[in-house]
Protein backbone atom coordinates (compact mmCIF):
# COMPACT_ATOMS: atom_id res chain seq x y z
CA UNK A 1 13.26 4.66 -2.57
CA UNK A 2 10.78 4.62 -5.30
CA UNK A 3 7.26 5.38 -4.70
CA UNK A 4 6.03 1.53 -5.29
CA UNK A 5 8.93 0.78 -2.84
CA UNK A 6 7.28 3.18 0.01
CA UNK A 7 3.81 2.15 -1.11
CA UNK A 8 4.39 -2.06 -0.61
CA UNK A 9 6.16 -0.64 2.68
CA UNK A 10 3.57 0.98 3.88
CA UNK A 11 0.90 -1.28 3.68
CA UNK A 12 3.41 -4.58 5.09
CA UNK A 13 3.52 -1.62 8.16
CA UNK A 14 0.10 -1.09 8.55
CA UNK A 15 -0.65 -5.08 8.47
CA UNK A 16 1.99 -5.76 10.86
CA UNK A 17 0.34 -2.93 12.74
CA UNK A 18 -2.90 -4.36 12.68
CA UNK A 19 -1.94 -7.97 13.24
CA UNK A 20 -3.27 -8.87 9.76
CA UNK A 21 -2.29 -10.89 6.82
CA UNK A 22 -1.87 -9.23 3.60
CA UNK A 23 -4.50 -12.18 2.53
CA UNK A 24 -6.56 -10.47 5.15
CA UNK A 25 -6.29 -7.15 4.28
CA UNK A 26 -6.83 -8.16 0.26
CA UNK A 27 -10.30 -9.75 1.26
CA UNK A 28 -11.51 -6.69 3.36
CA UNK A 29 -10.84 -4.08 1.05
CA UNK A 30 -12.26 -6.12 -2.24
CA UNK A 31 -9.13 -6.45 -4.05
CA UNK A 32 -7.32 -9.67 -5.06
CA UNK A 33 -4.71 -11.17 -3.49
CA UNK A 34 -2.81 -11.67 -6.48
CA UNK A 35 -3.32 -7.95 -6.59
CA UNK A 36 -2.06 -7.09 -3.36
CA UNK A 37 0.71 -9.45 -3.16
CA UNK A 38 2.31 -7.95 -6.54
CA UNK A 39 2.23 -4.28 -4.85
CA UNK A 40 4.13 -5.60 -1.11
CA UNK A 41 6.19 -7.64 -3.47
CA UNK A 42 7.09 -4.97 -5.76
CA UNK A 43 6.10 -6.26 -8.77
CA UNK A 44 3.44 -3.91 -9.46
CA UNK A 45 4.62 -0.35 -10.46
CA UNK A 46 1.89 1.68 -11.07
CA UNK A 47 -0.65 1.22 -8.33
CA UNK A 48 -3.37 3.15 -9.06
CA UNK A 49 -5.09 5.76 -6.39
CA UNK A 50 -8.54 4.10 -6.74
CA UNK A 51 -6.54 0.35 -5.73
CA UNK A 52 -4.68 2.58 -2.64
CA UNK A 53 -7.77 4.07 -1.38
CA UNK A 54 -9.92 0.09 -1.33
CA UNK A 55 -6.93 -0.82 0.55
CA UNK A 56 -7.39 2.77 3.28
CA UNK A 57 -10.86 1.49 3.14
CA UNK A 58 -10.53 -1.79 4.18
CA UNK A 59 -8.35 -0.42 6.79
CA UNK A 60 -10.74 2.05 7.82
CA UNK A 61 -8.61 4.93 7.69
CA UNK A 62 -8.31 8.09 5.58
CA UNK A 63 -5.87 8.06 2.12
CA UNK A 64 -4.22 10.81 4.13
CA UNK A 65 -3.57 8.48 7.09
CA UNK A 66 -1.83 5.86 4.30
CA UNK A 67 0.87 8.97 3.31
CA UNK A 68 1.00 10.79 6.07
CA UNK A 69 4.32 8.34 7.07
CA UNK A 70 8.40 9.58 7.10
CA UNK A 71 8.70 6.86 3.81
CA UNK A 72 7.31 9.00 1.73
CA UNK A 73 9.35 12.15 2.33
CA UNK A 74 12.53 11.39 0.23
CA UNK A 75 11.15 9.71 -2.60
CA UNK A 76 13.23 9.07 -5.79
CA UNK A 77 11.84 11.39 -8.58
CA UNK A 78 9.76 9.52 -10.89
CA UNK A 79 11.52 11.56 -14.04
CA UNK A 80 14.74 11.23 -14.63
């Protein structure tokens, strides 16, 4: 699994979790939906740390909470 994989995962996990839209969670942490659909829907591959930590925010939990999950233990290497 690729990082962007494990990232998209993560968050649909965290909605579910929550019992929240990804529409939802794309208004509360300031980011567009167009946004946030391209990362769930893996589109976007290179979601940047700033975009991650609006979404931990809107969440109200810490960027350490978002990868502190078993997905992102065996992660495909990004250099090949």
């Amino acid at each position: 699994m690729t990082i962007g994989e494990a990232v998209g995962e993560r968050i649909l996990k965290l909605c579910k979790d929550r019992n929240l839209t990804v529409n939802k969670l794309a208004t509360i942490s300031g980011i567009t939906q167009s946004t946030l659909n391209n990362i769930v829907s893996r589109r976007n591959h290179s979601t940047t740390v700033s975009t991650i930590q609006k979404i931990c925010d809107g969440l109200e939990i810490t960027i350490l909470d978002f990868f502190s999950d078993p997905i992102f233990e065996h992660l495909e290497p990004e250099i090949k």
